[in-house]
Structures are given as structure tokens and as C-alpha cells.
C-alpha atoms as a PDB file:
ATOM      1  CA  UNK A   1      97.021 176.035  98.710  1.00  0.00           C
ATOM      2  CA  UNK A   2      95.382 173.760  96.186  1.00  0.00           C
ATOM      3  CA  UNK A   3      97.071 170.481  97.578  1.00  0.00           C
ATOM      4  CA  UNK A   4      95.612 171.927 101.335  1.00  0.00           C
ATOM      5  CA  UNK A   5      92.234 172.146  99.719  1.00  0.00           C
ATOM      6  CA  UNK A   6      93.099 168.511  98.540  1.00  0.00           C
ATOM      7  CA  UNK A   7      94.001 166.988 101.587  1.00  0.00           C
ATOM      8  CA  UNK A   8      91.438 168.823 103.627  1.00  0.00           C
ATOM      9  CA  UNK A   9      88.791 167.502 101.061  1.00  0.00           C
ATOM     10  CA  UNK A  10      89.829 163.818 101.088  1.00  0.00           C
ATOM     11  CA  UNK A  11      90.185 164.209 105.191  1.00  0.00           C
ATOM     12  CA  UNK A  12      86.154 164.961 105.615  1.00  0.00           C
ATOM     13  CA  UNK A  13      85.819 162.416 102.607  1.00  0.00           C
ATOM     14  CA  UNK A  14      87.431 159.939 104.581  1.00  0.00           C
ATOM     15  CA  UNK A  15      85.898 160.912 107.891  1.00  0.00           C
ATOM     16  CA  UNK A  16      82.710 160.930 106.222  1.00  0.00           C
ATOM     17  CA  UNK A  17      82.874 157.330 105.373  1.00  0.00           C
ATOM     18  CA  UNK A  18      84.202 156.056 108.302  1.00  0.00           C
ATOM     19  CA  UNK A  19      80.995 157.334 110.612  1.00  0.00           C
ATOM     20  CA  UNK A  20      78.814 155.749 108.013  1.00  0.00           C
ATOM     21  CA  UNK A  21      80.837 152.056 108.174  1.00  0.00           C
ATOM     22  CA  UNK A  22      80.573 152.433 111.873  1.00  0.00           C
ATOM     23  CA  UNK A  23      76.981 153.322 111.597  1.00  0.00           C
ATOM     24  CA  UNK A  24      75.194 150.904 113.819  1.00  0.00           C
ATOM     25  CA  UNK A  25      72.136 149.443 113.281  1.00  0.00           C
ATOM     26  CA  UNK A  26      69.855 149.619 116.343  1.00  0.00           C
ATOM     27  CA  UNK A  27      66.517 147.894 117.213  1.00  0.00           C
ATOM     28  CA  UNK A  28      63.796 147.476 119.960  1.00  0.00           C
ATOM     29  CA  UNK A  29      61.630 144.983 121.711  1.00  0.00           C
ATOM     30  CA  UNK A  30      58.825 145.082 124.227  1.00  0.00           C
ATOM     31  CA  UNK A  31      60.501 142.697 126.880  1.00  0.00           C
ATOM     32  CA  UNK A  32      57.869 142.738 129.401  1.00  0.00           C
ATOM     33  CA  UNK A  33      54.922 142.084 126.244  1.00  0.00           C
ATOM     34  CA  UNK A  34      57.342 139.293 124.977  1.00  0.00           C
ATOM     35  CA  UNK A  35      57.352 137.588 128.088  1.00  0.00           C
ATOM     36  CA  UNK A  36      53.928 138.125 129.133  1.00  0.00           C
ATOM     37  CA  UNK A  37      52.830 136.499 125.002  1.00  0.00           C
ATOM     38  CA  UNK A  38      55.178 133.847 125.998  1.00  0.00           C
ATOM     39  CA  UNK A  39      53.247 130.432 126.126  1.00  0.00           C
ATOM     40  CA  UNK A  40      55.272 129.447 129.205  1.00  0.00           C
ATOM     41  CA  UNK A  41      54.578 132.470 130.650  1.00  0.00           C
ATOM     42  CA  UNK A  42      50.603 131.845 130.268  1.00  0.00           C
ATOM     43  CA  UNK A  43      51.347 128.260 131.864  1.00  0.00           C
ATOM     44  CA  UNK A  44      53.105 129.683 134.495  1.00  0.00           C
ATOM     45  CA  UNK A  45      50.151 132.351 135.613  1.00  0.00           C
ATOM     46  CA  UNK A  46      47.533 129.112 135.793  1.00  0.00           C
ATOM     47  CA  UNK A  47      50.360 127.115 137.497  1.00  0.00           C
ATOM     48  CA  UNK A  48      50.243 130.130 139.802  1.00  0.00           C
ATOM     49  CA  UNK A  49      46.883 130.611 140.056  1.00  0.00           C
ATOM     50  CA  UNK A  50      46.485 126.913 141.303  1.00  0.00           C
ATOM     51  CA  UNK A  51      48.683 126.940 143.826  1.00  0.00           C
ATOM     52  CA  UNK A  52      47.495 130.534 145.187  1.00  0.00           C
ATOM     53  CA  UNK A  53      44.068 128.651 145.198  1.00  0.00           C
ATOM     54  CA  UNK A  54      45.192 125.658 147.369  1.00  0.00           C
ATOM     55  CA  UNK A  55      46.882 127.698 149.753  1.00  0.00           C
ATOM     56  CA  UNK A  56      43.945 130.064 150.442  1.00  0.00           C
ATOM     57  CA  UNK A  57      41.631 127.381 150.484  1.00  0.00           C
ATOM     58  CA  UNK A  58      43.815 125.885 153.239  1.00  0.00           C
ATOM     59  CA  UNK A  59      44.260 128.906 155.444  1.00  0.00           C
ATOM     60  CA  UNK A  60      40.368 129.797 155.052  1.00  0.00           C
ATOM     61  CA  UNK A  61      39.866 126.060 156.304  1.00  0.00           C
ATOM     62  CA  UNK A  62      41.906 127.528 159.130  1.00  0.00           C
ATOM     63  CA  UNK A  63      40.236 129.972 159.862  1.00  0.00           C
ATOM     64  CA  UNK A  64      36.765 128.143 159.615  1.00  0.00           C
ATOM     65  CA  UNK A  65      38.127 125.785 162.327  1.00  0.00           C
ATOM     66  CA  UNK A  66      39.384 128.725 164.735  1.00  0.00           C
ATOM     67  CA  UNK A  67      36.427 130.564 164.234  1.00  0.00           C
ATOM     68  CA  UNK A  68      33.949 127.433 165.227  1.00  0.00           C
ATOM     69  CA  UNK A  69      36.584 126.558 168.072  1.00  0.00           C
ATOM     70  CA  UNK A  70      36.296 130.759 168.981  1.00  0.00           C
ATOM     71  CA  UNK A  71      32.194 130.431 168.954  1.00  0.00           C
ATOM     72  CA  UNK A  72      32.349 127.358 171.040  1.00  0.00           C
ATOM     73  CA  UNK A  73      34.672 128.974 173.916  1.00  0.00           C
ATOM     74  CA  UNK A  74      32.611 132.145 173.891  1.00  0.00           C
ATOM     75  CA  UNK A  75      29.316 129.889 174.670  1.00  0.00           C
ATOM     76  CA  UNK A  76      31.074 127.778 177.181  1.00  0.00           C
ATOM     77  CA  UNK A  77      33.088 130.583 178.783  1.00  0.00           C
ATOM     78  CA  UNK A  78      30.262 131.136 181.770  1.00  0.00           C
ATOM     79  CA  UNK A  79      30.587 127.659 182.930  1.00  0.00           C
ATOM     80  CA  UNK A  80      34.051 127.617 182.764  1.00  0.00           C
ATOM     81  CA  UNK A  81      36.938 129.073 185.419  1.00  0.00           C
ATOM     82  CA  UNK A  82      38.609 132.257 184.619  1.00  0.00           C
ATOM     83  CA  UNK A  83      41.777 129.795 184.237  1.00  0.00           C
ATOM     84  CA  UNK A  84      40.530 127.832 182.266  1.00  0.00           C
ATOM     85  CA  UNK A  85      39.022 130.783 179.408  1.00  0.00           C
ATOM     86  CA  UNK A  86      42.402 132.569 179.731  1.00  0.00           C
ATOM     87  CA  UNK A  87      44.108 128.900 178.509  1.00  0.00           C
ATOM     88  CA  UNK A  88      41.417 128.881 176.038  1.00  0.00           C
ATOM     89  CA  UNK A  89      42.542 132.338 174.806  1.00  0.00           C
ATOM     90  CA  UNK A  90      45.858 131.979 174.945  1.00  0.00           C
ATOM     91  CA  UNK A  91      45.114 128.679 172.590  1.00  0.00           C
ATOM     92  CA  UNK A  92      43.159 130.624 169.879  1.00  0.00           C
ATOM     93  CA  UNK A  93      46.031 133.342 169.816  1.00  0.00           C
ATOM     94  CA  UNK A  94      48.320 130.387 169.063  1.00  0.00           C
ATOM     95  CA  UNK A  95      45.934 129.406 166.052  1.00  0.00           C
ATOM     96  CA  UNK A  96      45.419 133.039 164.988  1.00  0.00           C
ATOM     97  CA  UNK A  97      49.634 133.104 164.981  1.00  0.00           C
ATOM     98  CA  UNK A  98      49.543 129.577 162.922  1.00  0.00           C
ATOM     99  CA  UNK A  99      47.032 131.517 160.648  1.00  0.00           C
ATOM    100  CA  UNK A 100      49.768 134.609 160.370  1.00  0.00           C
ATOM    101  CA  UNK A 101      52.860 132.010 159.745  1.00  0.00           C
ATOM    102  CA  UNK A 102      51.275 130.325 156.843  1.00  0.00           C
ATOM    103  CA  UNK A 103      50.138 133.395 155.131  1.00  0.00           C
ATOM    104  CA  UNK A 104      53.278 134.431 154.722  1.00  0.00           C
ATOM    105  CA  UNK A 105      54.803 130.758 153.935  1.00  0.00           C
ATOM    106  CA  UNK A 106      52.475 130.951 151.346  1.00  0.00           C
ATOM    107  CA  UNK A 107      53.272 134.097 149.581  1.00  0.00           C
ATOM    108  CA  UNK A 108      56.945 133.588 149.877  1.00  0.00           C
ATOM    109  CA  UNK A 109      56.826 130.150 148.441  1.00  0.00           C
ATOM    110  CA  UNK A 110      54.491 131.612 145.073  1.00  0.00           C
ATOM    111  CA  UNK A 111      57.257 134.377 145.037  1.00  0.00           C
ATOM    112  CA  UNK A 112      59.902 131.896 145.281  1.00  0.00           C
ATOM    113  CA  UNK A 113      58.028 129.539 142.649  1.00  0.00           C
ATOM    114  CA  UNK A 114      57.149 132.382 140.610  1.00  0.00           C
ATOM    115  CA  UNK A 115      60.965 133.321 140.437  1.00  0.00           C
ATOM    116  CA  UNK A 116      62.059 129.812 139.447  1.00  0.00           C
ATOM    117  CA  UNK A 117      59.372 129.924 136.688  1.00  0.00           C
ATOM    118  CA  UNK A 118      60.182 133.527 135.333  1.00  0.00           C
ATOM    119  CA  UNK A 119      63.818 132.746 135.377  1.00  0.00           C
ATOM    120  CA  UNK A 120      64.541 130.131 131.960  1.00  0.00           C
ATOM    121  CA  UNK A 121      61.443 131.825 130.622  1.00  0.00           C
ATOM    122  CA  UNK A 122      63.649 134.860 130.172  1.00  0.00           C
ATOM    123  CA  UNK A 123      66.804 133.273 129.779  1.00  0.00           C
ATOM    124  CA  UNK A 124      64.607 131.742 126.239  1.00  0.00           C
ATOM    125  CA  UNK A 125      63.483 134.811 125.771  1.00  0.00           C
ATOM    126  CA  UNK A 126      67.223 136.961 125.814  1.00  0.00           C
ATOM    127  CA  UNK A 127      68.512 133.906 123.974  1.00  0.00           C
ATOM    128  CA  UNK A 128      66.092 134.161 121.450  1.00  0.00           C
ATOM    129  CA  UNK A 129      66.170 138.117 121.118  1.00  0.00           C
ATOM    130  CA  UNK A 130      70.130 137.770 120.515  1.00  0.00           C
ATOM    131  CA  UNK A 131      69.279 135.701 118.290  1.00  0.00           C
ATOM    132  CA  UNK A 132      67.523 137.881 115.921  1.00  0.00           C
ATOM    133  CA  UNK A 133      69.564 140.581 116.701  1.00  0.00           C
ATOM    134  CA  UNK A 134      72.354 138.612 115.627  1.00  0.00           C
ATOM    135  CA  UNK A 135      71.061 137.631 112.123  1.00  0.00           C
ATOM    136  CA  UNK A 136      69.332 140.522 111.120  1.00  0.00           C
ATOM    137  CA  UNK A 137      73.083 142.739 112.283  1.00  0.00           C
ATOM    138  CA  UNK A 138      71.506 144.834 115.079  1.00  0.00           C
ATOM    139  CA  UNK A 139      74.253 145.953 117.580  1.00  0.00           C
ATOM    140  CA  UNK A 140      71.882 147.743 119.996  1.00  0.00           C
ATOM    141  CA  UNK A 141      68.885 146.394 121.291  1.00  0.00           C
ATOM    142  CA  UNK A 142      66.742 148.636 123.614  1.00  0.00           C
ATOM    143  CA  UNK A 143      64.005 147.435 125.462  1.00  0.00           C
ATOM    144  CA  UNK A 144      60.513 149.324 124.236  1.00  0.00           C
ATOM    145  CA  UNK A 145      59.411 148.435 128.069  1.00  0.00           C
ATOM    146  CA  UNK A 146      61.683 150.741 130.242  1.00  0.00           C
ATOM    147  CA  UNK A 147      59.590 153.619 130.338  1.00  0.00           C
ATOM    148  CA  UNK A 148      56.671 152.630 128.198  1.00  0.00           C
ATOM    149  CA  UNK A 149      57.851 153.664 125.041  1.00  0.00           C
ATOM    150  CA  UNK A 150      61.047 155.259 123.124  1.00  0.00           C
ATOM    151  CA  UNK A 151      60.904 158.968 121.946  1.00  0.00           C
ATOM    152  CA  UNK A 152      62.133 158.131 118.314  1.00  0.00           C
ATOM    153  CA  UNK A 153      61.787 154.419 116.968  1.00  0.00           C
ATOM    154  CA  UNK A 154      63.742 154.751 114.075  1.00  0.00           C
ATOM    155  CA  UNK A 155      65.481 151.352 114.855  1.00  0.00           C
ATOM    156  CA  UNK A 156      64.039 148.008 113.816  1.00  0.00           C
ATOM    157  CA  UNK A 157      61.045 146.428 115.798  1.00  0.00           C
ATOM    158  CA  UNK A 158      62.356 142.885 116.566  1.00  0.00           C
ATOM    159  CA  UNK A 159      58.996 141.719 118.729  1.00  0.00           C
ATOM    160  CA  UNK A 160      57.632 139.861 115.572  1.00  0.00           C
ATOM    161  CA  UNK A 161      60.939 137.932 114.506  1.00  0.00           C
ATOM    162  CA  UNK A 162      61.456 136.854 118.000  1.00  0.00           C
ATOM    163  CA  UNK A 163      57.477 135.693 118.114  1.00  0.00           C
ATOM    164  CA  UNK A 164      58.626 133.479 115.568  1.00  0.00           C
ATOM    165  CA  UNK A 165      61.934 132.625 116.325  1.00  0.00           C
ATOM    166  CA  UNK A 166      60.202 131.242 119.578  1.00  0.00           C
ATOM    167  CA  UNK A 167      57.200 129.698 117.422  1.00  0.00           C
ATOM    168  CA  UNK A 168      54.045 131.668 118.300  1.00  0.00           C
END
């Protein structure tokens, strides 16, 4: 009975010790707040901003020029033939499609830019997080972002030691 005692004893003992050597050290990290603190990331928004800027100013250009060609047709329309206003029409619909096309040109080329930009931004970003993870022995990193916020954060805040692992 006494050696069962034993052997039960050094069994939770043992047990014990193994859950605390696989005990695993866990952290978390804004991603989307890392990113967005990211210098890149700031040069990437003006680089953005730019472009959006050049393309609207080009399409409202368009639209300046339809809309003077549009005013001019409607003046002119009573001396004109019914032929000839309908061809006139059919001519600003074609601009006013023109208009349409390079709106969306536009906004899929930012999105397509954008995504190019993003992409070794947070490729540094991961690198830099496993990183820190690596050094300081976190296993698990969970991302802060998913959700807006973690119930418990009893794991290690990495967001600082990756600021300056990436130098700002």
C-alpha cells in the first residue's frame, strides 16, 4: 500500500513537471497598428494619395470637356437635323462610357498598387515579429487585431520590441 502511495505520488510529481516544461510562453501584437506605425506604410498612403489625386484630376478634366462639348450641342441642337443631334448623343454617351472605363481603371490600378505596396511591408513586418518572438522564446503569437482585443493578455506584448527591431 505504501509503495502504491509511492508510485502514485512520484506519477503526479512527474506529471506535474512535465506540464510546467511544456508550458509555453505566449505573446501578442497589434498587426494592423504595427503596420499602419510602419514608416513604409505612411509612404505608401501619400504615394497613394498622389496617384488617387492624378487620376481624379484627370477624369474631372473629362468630365469638364464632356460637359462644355454637352452645353455646346444643347445650344446648337435647334439648328441642327434630328440626325445629326442623335450622332451628337450617341457621341457624348461614348464619352460618358470613356468616363465609366477609367473610373474603374483607376481604382483597380490603386488596389492593385496598393497590394504590391502592402505586400513586403508585411512580409518585414512577420519577419520582424518572428523575430522577437524567436529571441525572447514565445511559441504563440496572437494577433491583438482579430477582434479588437484579447479577453485575457496574460502573454507578453511584443508591439514595442518589434518597433525597435524595425527601428522606429
Amino acid at each position: 500500500m505504501k509503495n502504491l502511495k509511492s508510485l502514485l505520488l512520484i506519477a503526479v510529481f512527474t506529471l506535474g513537471l512535465a506540464g510546467v516544461a511544456n508550458a509555453q510562453k505566449i505573446g501578442h501584437i497589434d498587426f494592423e497598428k504595427l503596420v499602419a506605425e510602419m514608416p513604409q506604410t505612411k509612404t505608401l498612403k501619400l504615394d497613394m494619395e498622389k496617384l488617387g489625386k492624378t487620376y481624379q484630376d484627370e477624369i474631372t478634366g473629362m468630365e469638364k470637356k464632356i460637359e462644355a462639348t454637352r452645353q455646346k450641342y444643347v445650344a446648337e441642337s435647334k439648328g441642327q437635323t434630328n440626325e445629326t443631334n442623335d450622332q451628337r448623343a450617341q457621341e457624348l454617351q461614348q464619352e460618358a462610357a470613356k468616363i465609366e472605363q477609367a473610373r474603374r481603371f483607376a481604382y483597380q490600378d490603386m488596389q492593385k498598387k496598393q497590394n504590391e505596396g502592402l505586400q513586403p511591408i508585411i512580409e518585414k513586418a512577420q519577419t520582424a515579429i518572428d523575430a522577437v518572438a524567436a529571441s525572447k522564446s514565445v511559441v504563440y503569437v496572437l494577433d491583438a487585431s482579430v477582434g479588437k482585443g484579447l479577453l485575457v493578455k496574460k502573454g507578453e506584448d511584443l508591439f514595442d520590441a518589434v518597433k525597435t527591431k524595425l527601428g522606429f
